[in-house]
C-alpha atoms as a PDB file:
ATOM      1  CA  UNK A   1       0.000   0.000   0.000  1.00  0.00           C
ATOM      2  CA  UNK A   2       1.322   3.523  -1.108  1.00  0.00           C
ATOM      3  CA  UNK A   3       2.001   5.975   1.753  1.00  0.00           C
ATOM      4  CA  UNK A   4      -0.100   8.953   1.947  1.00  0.00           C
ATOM      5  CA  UNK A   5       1.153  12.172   0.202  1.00  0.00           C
ATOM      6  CA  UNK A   6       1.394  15.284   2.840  1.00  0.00           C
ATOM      7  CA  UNK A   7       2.739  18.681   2.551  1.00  0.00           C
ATOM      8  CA  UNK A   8       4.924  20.333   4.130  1.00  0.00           C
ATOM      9  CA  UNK A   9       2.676  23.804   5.965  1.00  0.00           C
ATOM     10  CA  UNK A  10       4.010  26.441   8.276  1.00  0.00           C
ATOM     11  CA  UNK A  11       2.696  29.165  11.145  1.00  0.00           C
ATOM     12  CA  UNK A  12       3.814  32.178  12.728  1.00  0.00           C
ATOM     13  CA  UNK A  13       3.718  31.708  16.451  1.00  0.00           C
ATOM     14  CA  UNK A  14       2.850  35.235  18.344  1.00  0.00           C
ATOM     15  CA  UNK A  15       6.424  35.599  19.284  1.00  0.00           C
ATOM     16  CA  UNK A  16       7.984  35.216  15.667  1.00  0.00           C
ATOM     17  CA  UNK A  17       8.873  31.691  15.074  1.00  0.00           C
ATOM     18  CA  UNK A  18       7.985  29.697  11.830  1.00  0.00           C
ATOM     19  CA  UNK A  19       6.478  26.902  13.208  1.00  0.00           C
ATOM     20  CA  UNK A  20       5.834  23.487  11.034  1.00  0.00           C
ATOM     21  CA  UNK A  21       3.418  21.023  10.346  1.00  0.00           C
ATOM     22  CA  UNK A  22       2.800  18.373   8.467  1.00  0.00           C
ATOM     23  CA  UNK A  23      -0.342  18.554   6.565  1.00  0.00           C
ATOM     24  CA  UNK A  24      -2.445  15.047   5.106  1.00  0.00           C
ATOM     25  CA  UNK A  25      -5.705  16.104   3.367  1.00  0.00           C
ATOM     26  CA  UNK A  26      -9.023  14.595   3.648  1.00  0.00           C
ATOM     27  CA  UNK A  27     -12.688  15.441   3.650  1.00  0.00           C
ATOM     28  CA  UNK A  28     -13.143  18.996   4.486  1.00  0.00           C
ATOM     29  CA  UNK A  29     -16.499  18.316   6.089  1.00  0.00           C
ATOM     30  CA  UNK A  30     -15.261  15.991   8.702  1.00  0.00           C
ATOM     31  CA  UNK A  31     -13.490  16.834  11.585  1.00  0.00           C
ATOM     32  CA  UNK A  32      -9.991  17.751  11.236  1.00  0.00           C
ATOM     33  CA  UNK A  33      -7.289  15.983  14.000  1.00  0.00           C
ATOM     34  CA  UNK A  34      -4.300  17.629  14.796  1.00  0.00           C
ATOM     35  CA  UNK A  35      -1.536  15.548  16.896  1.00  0.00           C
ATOM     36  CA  UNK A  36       0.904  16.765  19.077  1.00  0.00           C
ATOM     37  CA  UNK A  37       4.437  15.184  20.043  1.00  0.00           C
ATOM     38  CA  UNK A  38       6.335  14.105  23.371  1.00  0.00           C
ATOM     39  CA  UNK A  39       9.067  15.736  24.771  1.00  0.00           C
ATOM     40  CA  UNK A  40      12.190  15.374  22.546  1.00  0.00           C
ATOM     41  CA  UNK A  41       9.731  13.723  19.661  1.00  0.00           C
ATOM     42  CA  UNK A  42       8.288  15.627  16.120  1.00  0.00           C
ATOM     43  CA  UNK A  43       5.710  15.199  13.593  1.00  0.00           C
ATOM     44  CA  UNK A  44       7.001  12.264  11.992  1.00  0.00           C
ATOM     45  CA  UNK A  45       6.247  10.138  14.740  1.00  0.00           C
ATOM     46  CA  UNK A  46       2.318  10.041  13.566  1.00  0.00           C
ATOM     47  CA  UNK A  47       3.533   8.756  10.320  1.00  0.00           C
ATOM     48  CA  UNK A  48       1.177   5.557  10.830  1.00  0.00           C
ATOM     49  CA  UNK A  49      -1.736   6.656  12.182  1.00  0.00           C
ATOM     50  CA  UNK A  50      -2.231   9.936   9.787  1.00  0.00           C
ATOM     51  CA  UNK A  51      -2.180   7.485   6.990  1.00  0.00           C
ATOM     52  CA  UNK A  52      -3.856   5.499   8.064  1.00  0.00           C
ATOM     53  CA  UNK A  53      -7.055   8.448   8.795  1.00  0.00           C
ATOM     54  CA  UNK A  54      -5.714  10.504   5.448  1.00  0.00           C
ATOM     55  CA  UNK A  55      -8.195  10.908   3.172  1.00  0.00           C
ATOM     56  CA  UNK A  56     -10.954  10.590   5.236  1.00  0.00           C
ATOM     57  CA  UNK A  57     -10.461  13.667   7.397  1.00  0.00           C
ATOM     58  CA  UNK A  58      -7.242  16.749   7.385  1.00  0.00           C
ATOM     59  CA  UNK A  59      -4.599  15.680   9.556  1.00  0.00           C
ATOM     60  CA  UNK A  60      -1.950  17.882  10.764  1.00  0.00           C
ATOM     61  CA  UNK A  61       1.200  16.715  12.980  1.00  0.00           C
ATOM     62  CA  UNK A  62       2.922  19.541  14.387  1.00  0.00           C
ATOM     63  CA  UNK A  63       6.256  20.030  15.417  1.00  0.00           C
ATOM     64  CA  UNK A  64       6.706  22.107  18.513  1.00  0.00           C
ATOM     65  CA  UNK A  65       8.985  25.055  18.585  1.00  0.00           C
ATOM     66  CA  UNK A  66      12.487  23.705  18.678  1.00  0.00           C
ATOM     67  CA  UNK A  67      11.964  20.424  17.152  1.00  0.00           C
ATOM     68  CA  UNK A  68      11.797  18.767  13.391  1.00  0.00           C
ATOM     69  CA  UNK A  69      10.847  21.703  10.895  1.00  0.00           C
ATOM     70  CA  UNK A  70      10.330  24.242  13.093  1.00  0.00           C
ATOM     71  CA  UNK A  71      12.727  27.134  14.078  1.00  0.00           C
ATOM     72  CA  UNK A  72      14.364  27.083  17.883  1.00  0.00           C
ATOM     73  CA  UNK A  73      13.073  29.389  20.684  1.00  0.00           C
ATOM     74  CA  UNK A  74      15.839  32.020  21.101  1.00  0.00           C
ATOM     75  CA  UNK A  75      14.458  32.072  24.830  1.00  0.00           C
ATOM     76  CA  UNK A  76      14.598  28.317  26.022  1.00  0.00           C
ATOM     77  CA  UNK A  77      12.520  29.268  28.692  1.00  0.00           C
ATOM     78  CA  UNK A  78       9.745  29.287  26.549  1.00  0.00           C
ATOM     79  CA  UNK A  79      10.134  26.028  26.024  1.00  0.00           C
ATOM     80  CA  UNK A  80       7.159  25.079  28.383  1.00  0.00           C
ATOM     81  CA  UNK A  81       3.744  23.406  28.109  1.00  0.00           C
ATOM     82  CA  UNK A  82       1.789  26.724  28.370  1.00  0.00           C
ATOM     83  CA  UNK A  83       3.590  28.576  25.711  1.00  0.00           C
ATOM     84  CA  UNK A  84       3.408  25.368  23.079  1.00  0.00           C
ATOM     85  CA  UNK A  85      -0.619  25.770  23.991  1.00  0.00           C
ATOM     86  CA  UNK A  86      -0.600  29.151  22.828  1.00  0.00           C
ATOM     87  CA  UNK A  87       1.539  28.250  19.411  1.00  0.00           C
ATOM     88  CA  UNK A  88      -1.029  25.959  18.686  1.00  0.00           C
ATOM     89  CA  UNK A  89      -3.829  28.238  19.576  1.00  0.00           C
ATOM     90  CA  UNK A  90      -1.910  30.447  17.145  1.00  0.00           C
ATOM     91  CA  UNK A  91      -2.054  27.348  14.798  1.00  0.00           C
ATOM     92  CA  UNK A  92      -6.301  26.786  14.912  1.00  0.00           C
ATOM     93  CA  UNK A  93      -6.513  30.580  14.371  1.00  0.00           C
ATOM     94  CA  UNK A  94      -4.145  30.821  11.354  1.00  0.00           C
ATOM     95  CA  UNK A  95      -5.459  27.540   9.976  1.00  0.00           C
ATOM     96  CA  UNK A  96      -9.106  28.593  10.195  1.00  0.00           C
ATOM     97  CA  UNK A  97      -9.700  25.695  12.231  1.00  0.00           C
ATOM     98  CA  UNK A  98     -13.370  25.773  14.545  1.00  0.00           C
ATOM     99  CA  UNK A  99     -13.493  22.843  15.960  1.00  0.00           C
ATOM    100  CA  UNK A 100     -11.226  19.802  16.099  1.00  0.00           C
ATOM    101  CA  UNK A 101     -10.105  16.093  17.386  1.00  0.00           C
ATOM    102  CA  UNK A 102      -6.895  16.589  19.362  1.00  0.00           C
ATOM    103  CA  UNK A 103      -4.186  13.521  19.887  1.00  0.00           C
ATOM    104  CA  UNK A 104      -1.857  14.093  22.256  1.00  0.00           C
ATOM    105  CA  UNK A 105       1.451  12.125  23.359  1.00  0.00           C
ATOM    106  CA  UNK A 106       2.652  12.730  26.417  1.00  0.00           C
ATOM    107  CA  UNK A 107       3.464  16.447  26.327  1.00  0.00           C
ATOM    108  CA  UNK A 108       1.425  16.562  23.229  1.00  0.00           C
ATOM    109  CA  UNK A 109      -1.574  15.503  26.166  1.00  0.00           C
ATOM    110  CA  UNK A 110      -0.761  18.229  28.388  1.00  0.00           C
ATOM    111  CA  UNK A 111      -0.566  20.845  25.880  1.00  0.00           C
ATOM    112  CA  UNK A 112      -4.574  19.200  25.186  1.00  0.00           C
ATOM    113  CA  UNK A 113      -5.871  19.423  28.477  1.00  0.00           C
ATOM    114  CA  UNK A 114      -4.387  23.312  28.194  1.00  0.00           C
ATOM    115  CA  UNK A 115      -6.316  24.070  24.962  1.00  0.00           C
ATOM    116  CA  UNK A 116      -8.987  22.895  27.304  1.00  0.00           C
ATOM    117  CA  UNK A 117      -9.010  25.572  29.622  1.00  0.00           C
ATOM    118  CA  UNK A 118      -7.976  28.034  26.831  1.00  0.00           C
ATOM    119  CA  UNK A 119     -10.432  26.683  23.531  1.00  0.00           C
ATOM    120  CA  UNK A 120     -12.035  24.641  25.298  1.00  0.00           C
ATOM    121  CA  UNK A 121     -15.329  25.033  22.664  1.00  0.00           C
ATOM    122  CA  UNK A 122     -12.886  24.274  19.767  1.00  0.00           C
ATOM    123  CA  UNK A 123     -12.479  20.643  21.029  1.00  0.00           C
ATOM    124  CA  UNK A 124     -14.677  17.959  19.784  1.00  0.00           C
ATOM    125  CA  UNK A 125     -13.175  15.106  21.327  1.00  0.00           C
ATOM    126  CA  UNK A 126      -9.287  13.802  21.958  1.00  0.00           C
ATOM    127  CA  UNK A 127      -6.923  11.430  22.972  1.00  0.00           C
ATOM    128  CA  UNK A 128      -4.229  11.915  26.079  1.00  0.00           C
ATOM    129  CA  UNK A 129      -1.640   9.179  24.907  1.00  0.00           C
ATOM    130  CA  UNK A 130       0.222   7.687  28.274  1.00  0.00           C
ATOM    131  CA  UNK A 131      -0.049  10.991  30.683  1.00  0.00           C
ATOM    132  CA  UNK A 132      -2.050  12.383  33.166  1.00  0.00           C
ATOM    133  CA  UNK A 133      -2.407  15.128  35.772  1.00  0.00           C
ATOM    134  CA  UNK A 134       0.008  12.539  38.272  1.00  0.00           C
ATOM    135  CA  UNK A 135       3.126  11.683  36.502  1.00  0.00           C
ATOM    136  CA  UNK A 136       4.506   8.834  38.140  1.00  0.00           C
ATOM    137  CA  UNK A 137       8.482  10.485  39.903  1.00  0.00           C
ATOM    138  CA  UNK A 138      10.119   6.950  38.614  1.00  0.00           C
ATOM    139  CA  UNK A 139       9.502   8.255  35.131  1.00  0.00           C
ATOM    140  CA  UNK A 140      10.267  11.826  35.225  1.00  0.00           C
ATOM    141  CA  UNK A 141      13.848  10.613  36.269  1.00  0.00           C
ATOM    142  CA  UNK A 142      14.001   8.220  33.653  1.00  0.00           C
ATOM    143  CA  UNK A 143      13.949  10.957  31.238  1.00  0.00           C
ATOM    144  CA  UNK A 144      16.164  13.191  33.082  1.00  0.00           C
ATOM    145  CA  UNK A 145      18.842  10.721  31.981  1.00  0.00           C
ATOM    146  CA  UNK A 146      18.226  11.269  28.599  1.00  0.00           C
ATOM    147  CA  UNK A 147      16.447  14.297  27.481  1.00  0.00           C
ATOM    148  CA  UNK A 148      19.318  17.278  26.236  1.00  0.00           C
ATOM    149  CA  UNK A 149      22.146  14.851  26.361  1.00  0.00           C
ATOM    150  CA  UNK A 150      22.312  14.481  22.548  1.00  0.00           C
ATOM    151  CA  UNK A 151      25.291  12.152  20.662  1.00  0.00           C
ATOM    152  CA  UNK A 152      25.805  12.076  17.395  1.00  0.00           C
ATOM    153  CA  UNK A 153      26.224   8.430  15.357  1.00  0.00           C
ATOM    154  CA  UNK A 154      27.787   7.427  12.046  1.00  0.00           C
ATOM    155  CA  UNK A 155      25.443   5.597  10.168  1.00  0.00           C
ATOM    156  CA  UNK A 156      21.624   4.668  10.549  1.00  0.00           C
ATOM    157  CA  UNK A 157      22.044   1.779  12.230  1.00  0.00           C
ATOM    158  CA  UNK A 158      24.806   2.566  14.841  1.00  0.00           C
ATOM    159  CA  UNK A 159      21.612   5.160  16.024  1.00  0.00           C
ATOM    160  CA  UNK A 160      19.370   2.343  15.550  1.00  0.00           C
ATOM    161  CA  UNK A 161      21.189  -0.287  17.780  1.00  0.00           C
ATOM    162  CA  UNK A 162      22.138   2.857  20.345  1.00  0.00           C
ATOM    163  CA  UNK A 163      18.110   3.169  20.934  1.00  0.00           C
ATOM    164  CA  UNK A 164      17.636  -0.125  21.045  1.00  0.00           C
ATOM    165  CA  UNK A 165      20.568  -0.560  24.287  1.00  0.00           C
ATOM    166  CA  UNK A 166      18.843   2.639  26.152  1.00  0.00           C
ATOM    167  CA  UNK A 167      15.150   2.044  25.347  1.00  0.00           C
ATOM    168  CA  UNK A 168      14.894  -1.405  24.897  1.00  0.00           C
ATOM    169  CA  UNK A 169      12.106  -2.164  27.636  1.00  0.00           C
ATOM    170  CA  UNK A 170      10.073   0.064  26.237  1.00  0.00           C
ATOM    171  CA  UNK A 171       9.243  -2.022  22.792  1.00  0.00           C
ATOM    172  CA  UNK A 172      10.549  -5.039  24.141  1.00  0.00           C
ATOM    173  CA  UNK A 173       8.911  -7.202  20.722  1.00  0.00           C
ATOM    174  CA  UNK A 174      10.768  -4.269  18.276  1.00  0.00           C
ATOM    175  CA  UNK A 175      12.870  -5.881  15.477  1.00  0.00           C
ATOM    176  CA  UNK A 176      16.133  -3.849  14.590  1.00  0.00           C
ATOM    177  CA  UNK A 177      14.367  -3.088  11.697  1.00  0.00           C
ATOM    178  CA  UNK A 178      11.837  -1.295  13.898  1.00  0.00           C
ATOM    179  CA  UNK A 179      14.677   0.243  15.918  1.00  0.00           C
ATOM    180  CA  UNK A 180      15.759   1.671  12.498  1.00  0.00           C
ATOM    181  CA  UNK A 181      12.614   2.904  11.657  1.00  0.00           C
ATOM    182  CA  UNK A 182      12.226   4.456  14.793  1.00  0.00           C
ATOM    183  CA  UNK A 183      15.796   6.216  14.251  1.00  0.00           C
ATOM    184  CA  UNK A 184      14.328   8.159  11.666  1.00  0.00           C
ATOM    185  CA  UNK A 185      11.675   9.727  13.112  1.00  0.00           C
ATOM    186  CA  UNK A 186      13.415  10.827  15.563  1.00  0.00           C
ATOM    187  CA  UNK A 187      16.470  11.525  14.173  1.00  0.00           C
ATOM    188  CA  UNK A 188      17.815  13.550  11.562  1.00  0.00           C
ATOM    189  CA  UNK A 189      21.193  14.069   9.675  1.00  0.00           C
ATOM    190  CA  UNK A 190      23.627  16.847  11.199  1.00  0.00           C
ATOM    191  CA  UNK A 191      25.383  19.241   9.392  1.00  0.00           C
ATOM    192  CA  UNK A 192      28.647  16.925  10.140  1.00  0.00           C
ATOM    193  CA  UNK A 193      27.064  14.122   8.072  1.00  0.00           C
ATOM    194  CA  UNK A 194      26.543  12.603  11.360  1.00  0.00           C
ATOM    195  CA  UNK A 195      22.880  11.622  13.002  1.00  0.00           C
ATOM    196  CA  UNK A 196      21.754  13.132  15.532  1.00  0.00           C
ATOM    197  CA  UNK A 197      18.672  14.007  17.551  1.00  0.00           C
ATOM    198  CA  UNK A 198      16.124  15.885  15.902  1.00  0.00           C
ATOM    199  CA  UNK A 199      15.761  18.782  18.413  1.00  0.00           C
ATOM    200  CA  UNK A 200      17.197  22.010  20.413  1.00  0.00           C
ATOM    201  CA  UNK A 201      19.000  20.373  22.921  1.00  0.00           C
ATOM    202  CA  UNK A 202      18.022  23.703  25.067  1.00  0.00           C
ATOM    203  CA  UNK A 203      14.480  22.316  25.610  1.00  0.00           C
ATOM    204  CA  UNK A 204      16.156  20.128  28.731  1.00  0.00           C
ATOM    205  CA  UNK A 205      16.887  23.777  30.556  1.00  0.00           C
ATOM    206  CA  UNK A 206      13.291  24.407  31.624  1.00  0.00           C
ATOM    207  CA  UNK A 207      12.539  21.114  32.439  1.00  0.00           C
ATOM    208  CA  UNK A 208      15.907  20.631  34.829  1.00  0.00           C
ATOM    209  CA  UNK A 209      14.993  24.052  36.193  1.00  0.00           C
ATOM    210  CA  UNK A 210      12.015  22.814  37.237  1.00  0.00           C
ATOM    211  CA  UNK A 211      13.625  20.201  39.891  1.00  0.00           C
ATOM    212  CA  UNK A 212      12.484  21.067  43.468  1.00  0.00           C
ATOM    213  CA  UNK A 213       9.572  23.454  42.785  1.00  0.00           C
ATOM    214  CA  UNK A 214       6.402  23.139  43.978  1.00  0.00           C
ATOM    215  CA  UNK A 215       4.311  20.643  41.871  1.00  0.00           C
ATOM    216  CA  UNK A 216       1.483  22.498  40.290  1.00  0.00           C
ATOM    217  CA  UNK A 217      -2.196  20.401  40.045  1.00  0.00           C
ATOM    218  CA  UNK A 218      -2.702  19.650  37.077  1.00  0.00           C
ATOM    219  CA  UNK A 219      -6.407  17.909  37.928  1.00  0.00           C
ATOM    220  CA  UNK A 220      -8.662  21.188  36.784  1.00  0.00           C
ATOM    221  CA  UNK A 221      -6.562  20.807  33.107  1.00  0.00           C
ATOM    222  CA  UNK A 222      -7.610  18.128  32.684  1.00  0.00           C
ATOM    223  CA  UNK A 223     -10.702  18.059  34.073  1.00  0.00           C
ATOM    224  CA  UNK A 224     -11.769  20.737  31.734  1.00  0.00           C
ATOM    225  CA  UNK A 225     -11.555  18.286  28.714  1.00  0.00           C
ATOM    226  CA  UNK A 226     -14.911  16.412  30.174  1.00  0.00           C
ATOM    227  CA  UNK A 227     -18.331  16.090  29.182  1.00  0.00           C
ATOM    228  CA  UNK A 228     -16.856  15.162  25.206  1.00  0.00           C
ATOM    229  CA  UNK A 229     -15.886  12.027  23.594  1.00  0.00           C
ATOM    230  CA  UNK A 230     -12.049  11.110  25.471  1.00  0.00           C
ATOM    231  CA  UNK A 231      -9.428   8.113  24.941  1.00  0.00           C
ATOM    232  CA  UNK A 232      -7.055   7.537  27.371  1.00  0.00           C
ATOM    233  CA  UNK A 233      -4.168   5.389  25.455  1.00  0.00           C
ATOM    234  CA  UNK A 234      -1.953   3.828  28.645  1.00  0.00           C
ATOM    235  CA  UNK A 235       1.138   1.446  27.442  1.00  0.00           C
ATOM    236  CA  UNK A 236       1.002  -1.608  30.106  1.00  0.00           C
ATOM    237  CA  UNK A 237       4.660  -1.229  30.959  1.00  0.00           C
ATOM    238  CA  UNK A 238       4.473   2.766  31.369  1.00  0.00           C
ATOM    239  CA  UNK A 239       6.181   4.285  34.147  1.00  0.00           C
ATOM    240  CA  UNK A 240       4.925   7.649  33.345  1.00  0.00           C
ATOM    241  CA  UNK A 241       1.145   7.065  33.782  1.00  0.00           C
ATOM    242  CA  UNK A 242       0.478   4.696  36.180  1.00  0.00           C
ATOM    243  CA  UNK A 243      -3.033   2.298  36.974  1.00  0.00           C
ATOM    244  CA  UNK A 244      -4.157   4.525  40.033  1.00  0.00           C
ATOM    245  CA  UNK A 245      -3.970   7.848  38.236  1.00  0.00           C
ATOM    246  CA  UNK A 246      -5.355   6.077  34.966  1.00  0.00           C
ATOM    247  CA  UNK A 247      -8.740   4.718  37.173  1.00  0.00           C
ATOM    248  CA  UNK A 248      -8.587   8.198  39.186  1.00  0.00           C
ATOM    249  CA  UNK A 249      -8.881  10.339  35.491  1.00  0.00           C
ATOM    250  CA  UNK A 250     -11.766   7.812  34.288  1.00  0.00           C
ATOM    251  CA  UNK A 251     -13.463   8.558  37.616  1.00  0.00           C
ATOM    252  CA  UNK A 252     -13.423  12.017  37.670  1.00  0.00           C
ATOM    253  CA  UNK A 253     -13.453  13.428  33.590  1.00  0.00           C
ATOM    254  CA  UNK A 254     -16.878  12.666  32.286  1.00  0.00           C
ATOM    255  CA  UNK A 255     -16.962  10.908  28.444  1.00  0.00           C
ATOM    256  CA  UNK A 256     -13.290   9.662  28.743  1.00  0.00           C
ATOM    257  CA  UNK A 257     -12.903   6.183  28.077  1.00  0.00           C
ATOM    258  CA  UNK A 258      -9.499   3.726  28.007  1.00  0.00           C
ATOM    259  CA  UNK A 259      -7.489   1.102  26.600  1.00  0.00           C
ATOM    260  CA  UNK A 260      -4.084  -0.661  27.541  1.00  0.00           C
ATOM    261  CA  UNK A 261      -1.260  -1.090  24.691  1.00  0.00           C
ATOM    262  CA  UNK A 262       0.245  -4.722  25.723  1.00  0.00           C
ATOM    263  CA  UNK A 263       3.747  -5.065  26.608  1.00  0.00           C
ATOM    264  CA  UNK A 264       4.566  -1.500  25.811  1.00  0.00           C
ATOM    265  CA  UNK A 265       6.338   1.102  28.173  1.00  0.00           C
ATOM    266  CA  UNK A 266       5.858   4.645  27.746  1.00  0.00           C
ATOM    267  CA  UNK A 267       4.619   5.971  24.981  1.00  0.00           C
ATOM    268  CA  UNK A 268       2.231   3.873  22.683  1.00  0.00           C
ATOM    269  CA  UNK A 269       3.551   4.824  18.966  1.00  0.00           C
ATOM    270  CA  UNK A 270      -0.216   4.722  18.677  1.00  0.00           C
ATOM    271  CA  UNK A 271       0.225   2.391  15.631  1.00  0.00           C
ATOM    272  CA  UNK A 272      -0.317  -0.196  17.662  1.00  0.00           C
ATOM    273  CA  UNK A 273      -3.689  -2.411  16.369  1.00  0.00           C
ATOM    274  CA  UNK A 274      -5.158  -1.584  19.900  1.00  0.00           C
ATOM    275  CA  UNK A 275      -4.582   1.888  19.734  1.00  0.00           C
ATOM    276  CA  UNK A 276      -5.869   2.372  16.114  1.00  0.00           C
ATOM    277  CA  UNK A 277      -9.242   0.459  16.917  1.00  0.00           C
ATOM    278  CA  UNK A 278      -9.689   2.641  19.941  1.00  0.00           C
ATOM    279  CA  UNK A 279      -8.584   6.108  18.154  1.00  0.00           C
ATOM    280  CA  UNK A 280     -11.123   4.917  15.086  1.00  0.00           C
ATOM    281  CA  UNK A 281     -14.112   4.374  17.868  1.00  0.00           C
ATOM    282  CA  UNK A 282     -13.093   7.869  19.426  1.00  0.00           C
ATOM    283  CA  UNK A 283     -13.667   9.534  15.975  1.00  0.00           C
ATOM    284  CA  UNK A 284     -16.799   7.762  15.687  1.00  0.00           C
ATOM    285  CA  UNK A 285     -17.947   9.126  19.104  1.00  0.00           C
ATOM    286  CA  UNK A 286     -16.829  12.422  18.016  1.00  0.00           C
ATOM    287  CA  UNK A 287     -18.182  13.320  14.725  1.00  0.00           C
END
């Protein structure tokens, strides 16, 4: 089966920065999605899923400031959930975008439950892939370790082999083959000829700073997305989002519904046949 085709789109965020986005067409009359990344992660890693939803509704994958195609903050303090909200705000307006089906991985979920509380109305229904208003400690230091470090490889598959050895117990099943694939979505070529990660290694700063301060709730975020269609995606292995928190958030947000990824740490690609089925019944739910 032929990949879908996308293009290659760009926005001004309000404080200057050509943002991008890739862009898969589809019927203008149904609901667009638009997908937002992890942490040190980029538009390509929806590759699956917005081909596999291309052509029957717009998808766009955005890359937050300082990753992929877009340009780097030249304040890397403002690399922070709250301002990557208001790009994407920026985004719906310049877009002409009403109303909407958000995905969200990880940071890509708390930048969702922000547009709650900020376009709340825009919001038609969404998924929060492997996060939630209690992020387990035991992962937050996991990614300490790696986040901002970069390294730089020779070829494809010394990159490949190098995420294999450090993530390995996340996609314990993977194939190298799958490492390598992986690689290049979240990876790109240097200007040395030599890969390396596909990001401002700056966007660690903010999150290091934030070591010791007071946690902030995050409950009323994400309690804000209730009373519309919701799909909370949990990998079975995840050390981010853990059992309690995931029964807590179907407790408390009205219309939000669940399933587990098997044998899968933190995060779900969301490729998984689990998380497709799910994502497709979501859309259903939503319109």
């Amino acid at each position: 089966m032929a990949s879908a085709a996308h293009e290659d789109r760009y926005w001004d965020s309000p404080d200057g920065l050509k943002l991008h986005y890739r862009h898969y067409d589809g019927d203008a009359a149904a609901l667009p999605v638009i997908c937002m990344p992890g942490l040190t992660r980029n538009a390509r890693d929806f590759e699956e899923l917005a081909e596999h939803l291309a052509g029957k509704r717009r998808v766009l994958c955005v890359d937050f400031r300082g990753r992929g195609g877009s340009e780097y903050a030249r304040d890397p303090m403002t690399y922070n959930p709250v301002v990557y909200a208001g790009d994407v705000a920026a985004l719906l307006d310049q877009a002409g975008i009403e109303r909407f089906v958000a995905i969200g991985t990880s940071l890509g979920g708390l930048v969702t439950s922000l547009l709650a509380t900020m376009h709340g109305g825009k919001i038609a229904g969404y998924v929060i892939n492997d996060i939630g208003p209690d992020i387990d400690p035991e992962g937050i230091e996991r990614i300490k370790t790696y986040v901002g470090v970069g390294g730089s490889y020779p070829t494809w598959m010394h990159a490949a082999r190098s995420l294999q050895e450090g993530h390995g117990e996340t996609f314990p099943d993977w194939s190298l083959e799958d490492w390598l694939t992986f690689a290049k979505k979240c990876m790109t070529v240097g200007g040395n000829g030599r890969i390396v990660f596909d990001y401002d290694m700056k966007i660690a700063e903010p999150f290091r700073q934030s070591e010791g301060a007071p946690d902030v709730d995050l409950w009323p975020a994400f309690e804000a997305l209730g009373g519309r269609p919701g799909l909370l995606v949990r990998g079975e292995q995840s050390d981010l989002l853990t059992p309690a928190t995931r029964d807590a958030m179907l407790a408390r947000i009205d219309g939000l519904e669940s399933v587990t990824v098997p044998r899968v740490g933190h995060a779900p690609t969301l490729a998984e046949p689990e998380a497709i089925a799910a994502i497709d019944a979501l859309l259903e739910r939503a319109g």
